[in-house]
C-alpha atoms as a PDB file:
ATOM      1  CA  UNK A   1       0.743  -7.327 -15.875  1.00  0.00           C
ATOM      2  CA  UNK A   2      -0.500  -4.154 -15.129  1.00  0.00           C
ATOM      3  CA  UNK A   3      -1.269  -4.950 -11.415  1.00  0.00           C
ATOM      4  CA  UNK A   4       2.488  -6.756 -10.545  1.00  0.00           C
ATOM      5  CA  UNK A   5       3.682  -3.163 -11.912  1.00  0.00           C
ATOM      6  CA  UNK A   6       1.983  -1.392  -9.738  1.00  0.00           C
ATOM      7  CA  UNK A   7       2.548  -3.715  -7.186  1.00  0.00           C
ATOM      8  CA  UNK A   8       6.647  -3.484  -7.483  1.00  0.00           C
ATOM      9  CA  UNK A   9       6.108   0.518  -6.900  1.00  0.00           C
ATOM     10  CA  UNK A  10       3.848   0.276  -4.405  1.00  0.00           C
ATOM     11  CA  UNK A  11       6.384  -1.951  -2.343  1.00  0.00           C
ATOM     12  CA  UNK A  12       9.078   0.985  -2.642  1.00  0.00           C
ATOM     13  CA  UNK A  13       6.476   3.579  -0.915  1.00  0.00           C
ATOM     14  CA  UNK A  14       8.020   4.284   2.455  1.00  0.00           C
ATOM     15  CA  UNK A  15       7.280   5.903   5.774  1.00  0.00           C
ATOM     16  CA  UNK A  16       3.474   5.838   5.308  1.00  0.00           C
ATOM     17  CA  UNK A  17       3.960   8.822   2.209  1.00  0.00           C
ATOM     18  CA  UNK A  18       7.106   9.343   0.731  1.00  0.00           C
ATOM     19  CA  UNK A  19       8.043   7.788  -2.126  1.00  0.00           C
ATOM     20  CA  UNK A  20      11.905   7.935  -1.987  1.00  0.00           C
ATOM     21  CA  UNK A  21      13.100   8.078  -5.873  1.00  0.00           C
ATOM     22  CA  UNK A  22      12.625  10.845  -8.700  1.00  0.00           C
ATOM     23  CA  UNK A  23      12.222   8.855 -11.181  1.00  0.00           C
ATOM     24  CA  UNK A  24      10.494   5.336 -12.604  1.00  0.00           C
ATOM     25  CA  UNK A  25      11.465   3.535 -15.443  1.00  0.00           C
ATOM     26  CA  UNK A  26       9.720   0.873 -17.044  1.00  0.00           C
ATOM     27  CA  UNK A  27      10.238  -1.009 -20.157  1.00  0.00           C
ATOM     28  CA  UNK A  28       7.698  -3.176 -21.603  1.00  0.00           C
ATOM     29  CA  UNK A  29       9.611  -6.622 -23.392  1.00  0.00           C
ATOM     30  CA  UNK A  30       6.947  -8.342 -26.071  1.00  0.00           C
ATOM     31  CA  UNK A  31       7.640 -11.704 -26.830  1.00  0.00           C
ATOM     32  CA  UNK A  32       5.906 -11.487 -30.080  1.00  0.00           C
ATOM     33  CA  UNK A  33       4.582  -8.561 -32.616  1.00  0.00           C
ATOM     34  CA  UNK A  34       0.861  -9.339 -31.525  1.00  0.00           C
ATOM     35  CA  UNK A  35       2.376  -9.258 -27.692  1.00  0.00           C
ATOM     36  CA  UNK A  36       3.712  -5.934 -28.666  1.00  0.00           C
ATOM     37  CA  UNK A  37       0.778  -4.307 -30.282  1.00  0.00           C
ATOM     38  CA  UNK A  38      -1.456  -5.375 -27.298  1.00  0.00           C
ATOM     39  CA  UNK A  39       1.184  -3.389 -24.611  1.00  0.00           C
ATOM     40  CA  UNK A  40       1.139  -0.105 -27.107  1.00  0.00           C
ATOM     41  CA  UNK A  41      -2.757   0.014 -27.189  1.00  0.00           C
ATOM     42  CA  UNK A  42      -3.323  -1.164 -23.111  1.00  0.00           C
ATOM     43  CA  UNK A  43       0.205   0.984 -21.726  1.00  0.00           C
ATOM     44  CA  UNK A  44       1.121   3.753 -24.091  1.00  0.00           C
ATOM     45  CA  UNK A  45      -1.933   5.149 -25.722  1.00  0.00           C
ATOM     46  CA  UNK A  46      -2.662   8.288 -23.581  1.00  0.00           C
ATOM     47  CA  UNK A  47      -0.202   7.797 -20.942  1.00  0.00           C
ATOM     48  CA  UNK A  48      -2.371   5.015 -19.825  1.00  0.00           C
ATOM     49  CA  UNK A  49       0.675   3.901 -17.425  1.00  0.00           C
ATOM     50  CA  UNK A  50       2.066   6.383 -16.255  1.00  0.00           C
ATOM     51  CA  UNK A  51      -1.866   7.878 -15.306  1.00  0.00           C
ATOM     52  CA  UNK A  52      -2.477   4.230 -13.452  1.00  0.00           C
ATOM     53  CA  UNK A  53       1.330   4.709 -12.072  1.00  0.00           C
ATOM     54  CA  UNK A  54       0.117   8.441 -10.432  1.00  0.00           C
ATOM     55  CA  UNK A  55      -3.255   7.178  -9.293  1.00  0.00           C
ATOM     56  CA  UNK A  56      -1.221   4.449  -7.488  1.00  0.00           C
ATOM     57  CA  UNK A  57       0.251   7.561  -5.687  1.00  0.00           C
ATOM     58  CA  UNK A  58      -2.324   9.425  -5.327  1.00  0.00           C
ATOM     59  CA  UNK A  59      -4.303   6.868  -3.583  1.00  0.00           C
ATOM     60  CA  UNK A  60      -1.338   6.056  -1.381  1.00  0.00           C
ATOM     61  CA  UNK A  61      -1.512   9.804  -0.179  1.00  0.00           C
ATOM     62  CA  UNK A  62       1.843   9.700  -1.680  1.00  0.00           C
ATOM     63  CA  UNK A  63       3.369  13.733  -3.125  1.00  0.00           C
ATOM     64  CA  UNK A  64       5.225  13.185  -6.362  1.00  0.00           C
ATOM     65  CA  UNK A  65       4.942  16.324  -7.914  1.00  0.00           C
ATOM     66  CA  UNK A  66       7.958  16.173  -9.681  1.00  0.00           C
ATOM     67  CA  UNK A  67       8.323  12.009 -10.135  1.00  0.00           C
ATOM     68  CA  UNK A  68       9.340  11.488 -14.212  1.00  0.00           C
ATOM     69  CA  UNK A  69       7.699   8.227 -15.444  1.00  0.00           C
ATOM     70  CA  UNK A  70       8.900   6.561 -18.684  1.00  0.00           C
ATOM     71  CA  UNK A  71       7.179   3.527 -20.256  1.00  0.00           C
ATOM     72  CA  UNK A  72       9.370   2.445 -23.217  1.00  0.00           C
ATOM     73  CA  UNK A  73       8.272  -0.822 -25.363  1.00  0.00           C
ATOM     74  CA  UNK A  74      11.623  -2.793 -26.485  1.00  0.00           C
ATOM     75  CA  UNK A  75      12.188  -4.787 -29.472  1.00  0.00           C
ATOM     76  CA  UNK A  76      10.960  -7.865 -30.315  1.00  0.00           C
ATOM     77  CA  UNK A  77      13.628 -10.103 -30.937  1.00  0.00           C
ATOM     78  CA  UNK A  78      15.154 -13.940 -30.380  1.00  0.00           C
ATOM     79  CA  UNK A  79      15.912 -13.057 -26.966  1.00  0.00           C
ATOM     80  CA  UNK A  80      12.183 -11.519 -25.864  1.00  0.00           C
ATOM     81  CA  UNK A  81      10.452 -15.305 -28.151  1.00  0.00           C
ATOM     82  CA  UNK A  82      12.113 -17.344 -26.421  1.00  0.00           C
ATOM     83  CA  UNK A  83      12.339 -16.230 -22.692  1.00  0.00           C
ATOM     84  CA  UNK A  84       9.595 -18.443 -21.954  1.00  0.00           C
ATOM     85  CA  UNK A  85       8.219 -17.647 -18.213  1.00  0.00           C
ATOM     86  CA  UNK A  86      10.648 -14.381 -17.933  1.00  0.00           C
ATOM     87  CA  UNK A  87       8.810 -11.268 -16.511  1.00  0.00           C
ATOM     88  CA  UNK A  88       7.545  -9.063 -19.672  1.00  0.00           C
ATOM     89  CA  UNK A  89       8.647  -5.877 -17.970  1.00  0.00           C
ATOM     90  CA  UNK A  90      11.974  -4.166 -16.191  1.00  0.00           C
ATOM     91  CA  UNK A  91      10.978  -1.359 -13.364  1.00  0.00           C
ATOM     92  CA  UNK A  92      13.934   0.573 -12.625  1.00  0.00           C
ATOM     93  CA  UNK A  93      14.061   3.247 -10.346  1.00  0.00           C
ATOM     94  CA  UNK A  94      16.663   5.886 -10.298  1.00  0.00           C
ATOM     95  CA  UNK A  95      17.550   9.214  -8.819  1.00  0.00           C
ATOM     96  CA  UNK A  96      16.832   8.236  -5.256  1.00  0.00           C
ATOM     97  CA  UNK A  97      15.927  10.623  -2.497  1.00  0.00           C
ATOM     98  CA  UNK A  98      18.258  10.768   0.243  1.00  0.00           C
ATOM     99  CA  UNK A  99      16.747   9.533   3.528  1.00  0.00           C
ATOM    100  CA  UNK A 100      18.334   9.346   7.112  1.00  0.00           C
ATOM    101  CA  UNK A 101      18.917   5.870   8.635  1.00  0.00           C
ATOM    102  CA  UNK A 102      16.070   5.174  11.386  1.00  0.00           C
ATOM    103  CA  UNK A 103      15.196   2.247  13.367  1.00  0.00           C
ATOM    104  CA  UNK A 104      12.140   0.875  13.634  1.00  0.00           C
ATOM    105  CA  UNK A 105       9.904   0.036  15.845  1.00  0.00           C
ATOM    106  CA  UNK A 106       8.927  -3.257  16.210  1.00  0.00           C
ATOM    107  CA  UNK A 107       5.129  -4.472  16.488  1.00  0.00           C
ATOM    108  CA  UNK A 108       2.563  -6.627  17.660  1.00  0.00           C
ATOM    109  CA  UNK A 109      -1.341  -6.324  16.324  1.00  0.00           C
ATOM    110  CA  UNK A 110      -3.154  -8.625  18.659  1.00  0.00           C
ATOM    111  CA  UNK A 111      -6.787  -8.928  17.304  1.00  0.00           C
ATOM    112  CA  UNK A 112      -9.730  -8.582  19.589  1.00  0.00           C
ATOM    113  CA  UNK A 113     -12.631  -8.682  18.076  1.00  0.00           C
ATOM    114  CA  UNK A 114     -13.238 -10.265  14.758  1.00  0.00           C
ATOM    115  CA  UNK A 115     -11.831 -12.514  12.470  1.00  0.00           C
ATOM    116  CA  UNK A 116      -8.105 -11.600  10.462  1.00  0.00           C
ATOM    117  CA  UNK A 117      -6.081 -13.987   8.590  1.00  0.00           C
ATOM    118  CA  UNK A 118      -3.504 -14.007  11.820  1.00  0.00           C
ATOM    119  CA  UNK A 119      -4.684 -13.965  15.674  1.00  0.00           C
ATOM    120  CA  UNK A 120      -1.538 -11.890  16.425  1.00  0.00           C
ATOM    121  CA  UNK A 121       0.783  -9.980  13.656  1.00  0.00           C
ATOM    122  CA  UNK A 122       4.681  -9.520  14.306  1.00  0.00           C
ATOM    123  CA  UNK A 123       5.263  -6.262  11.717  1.00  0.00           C
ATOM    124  CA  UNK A 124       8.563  -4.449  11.181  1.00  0.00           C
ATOM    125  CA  UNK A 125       7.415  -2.240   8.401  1.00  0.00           C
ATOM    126  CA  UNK A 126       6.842   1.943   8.400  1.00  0.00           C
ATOM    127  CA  UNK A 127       3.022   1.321   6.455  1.00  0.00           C
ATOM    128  CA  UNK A 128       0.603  -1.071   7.150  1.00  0.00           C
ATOM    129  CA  UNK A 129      -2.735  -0.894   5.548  1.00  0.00           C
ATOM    130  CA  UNK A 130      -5.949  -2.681   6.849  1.00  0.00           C
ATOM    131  CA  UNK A 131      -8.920  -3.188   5.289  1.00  0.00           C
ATOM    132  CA  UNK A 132     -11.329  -5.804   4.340  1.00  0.00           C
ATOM    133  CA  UNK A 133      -9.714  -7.745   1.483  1.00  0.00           C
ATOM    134  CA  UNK A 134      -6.638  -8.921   0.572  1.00  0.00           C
ATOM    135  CA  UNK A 135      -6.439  -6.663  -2.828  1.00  0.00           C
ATOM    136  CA  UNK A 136      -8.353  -3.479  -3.966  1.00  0.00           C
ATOM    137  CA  UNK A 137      -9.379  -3.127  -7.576  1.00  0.00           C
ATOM    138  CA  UNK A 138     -10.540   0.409  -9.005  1.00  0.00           C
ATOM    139  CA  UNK A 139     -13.609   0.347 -11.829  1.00  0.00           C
ATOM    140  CA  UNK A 140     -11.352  -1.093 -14.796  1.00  0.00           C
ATOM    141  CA  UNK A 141      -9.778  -4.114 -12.582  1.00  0.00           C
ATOM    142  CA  UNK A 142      -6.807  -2.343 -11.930  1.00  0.00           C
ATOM    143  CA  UNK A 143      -4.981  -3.119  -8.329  1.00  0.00           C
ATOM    144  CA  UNK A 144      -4.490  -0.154  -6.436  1.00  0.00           C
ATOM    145  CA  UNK A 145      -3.982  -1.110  -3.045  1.00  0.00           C
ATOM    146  CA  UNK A 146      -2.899  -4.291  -1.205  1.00  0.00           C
ATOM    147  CA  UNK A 147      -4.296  -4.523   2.655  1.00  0.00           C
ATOM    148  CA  UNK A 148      -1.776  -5.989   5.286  1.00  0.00           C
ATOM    149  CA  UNK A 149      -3.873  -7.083   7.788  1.00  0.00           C
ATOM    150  CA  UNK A 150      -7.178  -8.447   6.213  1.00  0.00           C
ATOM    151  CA  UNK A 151     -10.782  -8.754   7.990  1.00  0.00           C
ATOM    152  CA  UNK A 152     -12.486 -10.656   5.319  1.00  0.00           C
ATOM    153  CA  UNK A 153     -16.851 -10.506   5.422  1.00  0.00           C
ATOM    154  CA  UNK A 154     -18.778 -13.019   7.205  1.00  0.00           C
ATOM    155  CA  UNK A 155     -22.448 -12.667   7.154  1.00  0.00           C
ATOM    156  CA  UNK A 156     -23.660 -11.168  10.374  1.00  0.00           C
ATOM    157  CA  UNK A 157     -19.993 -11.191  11.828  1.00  0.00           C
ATOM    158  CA  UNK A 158     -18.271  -8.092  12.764  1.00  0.00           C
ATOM    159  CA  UNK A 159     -15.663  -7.843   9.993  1.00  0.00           C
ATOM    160  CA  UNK A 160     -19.175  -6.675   7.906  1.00  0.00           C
ATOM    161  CA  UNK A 161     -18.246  -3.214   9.469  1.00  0.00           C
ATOM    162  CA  UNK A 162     -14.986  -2.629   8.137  1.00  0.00           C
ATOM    163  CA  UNK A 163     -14.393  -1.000   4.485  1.00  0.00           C
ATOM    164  CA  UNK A 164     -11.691  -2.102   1.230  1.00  0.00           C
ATOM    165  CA  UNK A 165      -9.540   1.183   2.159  1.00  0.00           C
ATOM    166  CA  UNK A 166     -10.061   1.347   5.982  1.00  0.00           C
ATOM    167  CA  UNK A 167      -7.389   2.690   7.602  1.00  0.00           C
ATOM    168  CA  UNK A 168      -3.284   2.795   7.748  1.00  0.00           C
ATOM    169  CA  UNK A 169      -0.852   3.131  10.137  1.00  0.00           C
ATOM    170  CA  UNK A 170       2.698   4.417   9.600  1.00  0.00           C
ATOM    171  CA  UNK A 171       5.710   4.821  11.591  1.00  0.00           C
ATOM    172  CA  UNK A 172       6.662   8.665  11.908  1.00  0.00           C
ATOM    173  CA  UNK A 173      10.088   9.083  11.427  1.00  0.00           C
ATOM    174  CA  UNK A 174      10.371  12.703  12.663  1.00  0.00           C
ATOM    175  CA  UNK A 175       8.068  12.623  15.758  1.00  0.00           C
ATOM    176  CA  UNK A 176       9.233   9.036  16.182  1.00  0.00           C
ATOM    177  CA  UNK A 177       5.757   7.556  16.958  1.00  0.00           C
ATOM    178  CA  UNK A 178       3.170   5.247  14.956  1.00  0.00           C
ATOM    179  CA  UNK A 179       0.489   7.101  13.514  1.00  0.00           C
ATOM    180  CA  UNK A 180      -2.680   6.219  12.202  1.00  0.00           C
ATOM    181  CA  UNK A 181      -6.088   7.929   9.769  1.00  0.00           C
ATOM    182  CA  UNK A 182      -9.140   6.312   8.818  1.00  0.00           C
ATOM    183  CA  UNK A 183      -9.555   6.552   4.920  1.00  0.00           C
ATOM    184  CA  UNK A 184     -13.549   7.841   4.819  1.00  0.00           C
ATOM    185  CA  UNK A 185     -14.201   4.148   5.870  1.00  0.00           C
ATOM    186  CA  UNK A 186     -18.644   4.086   6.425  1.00  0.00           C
ATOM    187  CA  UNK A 187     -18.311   3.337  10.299  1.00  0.00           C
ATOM    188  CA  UNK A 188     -14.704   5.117  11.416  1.00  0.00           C
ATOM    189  CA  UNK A 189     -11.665   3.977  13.512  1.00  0.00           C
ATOM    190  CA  UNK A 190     -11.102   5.017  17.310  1.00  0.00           C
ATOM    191  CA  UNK A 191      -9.028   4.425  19.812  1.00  0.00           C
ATOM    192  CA  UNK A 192      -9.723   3.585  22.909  1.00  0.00           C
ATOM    193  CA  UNK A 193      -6.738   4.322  25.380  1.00  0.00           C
ATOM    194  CA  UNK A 194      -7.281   4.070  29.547  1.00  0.00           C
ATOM    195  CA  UNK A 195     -11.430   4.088  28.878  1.00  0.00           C
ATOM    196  CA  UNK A 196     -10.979   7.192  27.253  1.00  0.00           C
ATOM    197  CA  UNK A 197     -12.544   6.780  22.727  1.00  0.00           C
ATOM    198  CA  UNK A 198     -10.096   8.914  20.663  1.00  0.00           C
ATOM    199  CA  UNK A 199     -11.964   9.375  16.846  1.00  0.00           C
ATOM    200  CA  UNK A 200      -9.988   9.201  13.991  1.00  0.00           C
ATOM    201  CA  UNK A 201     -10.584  11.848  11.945  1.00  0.00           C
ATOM    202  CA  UNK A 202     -11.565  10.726   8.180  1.00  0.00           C
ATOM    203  CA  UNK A 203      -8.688  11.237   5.612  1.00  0.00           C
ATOM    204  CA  UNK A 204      -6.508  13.590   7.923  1.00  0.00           C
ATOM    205  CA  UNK A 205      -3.132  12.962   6.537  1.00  0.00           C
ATOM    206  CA  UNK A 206      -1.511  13.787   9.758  1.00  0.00           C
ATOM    207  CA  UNK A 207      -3.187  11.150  11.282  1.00  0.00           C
ATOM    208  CA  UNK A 208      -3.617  10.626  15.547  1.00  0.00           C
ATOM    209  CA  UNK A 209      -0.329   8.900  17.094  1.00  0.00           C
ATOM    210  CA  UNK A 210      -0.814   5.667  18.999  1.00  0.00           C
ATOM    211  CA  UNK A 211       0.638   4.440  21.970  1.00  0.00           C
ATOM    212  CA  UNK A 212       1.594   0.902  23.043  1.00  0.00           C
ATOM    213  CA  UNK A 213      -1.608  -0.470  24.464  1.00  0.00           C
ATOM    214  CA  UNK A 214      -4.164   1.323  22.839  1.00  0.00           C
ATOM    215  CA  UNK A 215      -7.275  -0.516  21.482  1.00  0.00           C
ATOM    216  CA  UNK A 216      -7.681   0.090  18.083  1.00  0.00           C
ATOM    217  CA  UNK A 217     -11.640  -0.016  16.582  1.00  0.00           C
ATOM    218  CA  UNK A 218     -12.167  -0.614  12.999  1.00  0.00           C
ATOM    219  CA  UNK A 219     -16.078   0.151  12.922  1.00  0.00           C
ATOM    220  CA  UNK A 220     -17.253  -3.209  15.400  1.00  0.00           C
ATOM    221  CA  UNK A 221     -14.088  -5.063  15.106  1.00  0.00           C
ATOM    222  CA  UNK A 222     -10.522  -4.101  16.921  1.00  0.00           C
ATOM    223  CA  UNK A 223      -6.688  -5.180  17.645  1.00  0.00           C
ATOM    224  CA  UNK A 224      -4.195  -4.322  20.134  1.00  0.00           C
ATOM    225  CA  UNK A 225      -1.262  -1.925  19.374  1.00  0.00           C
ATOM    226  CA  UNK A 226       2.092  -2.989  21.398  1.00  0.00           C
ATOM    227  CA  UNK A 227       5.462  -1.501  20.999  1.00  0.00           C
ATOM    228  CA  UNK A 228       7.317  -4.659  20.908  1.00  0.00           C
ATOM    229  CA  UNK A 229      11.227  -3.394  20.364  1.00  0.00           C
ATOM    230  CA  UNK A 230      13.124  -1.899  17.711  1.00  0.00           C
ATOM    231  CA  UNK A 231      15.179  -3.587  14.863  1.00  0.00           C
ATOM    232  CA  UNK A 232      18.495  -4.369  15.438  1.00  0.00           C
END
């Protein structure tokens, strides 16, 4: 439960680090007493929530300074028995930030070299994460990140080269580009734009901007980065 409550914030982090509300609230709904001891012991004793909520953030490069996070455990009552297959939990986020309209950019991640779930990738979104699995788990089994574009390990193949938390691109509202950092990953990301290599620096939150064209290298494997259009 813990991971599809992280995974409903994580899907409201926007523009590669902003998170756009001031506050999160989440109320835990037991459908028995036992149901309700176990959420008080695993999400309220020492703010274990809200602490998973702000590593969420933190690992997202996300500032929230000033973000108030409320866990509150309802009732147990008639309603909560006998709901069956309902979600335990209600996220509700209020307060939001105010954020200008902005189109964006359309893309298409053609990969070169190596093996992803997709041959090309059609993406309208201002973040997209790549690594080499589908979800990231920290020490206690706890999701913290989920990877859009996914170069799974083969033995001896290519993919072997690329990291959990590789890299992530995200549309720049303000300079109006794509931009993209390589997060500490053990054998980089470049870019390789008319022969010229461009490195990556390692968890530089301002990133390098990309053009359309550019060859992008996770360690041995790669993808094309086209400006297809902008949303309508």
């Amino acid at each position: 439960m813990r991971r599809e409550i992280l995974s409903g914030i994580r899907d409201k982090i926007v523009q590669g680090n902003a998170f756009p509300f001031r506050k999160i609230g989440i109320r835990l709904r037991p459908a028995s007493r036992r149901m309700a001891r176990e959420f008080a012991a695993g999400f309220l004793e020492g703010d274990s929530l809200q602490s998973s909520v702000r590593a969420l953030l933190e690992s997202e490069h996300v500032p929230a300074p000033g973000l108030e996070i409320t866990v509150e455990l309802s009732g147990v009552g008639p309603a909560a028995a006998s709901s069956g297959p309902a979600r335990p939990f209600d996220l509700q986020f209020r307060d939001p930030v105010a954020a200008p309209a902005r189109e964006i950019p359309v893309l298409l991640l053609e990969i070169l070299k190596g093996s992803a779930q997709q041959q090309v990738y059609r993406m309208e979104k201002e973040r997209i994460l790549i690594g080499c699995l589908p979800e990231v788990e920290d020490r206690e089994g706890r999701l913290v990140r989920k990877n859009d574009i996914v170069f799974p390990h083969r033995k001896g193949d290519v993919n072997t080269t690329i990291a959990s938390m590789h890299a992530r691109i995200w549309f720049d509202a303000q300079k109006r580009e794509y931009r993209i950092m390589d997060e500490s990953s053990r054998y980089g990301t470049r870019i390789v734009r008319r022969g010229c290599t461009i490195e990556v620096p390692a968890d530089n939150l301002h990133g390098v901007g990309l053009c359309s064209g550019d060859e992008v290298c996770f360690g041995q494997a790669s993808l094309r980065f086209i400006l297809a259009g902008k949303t309508g």
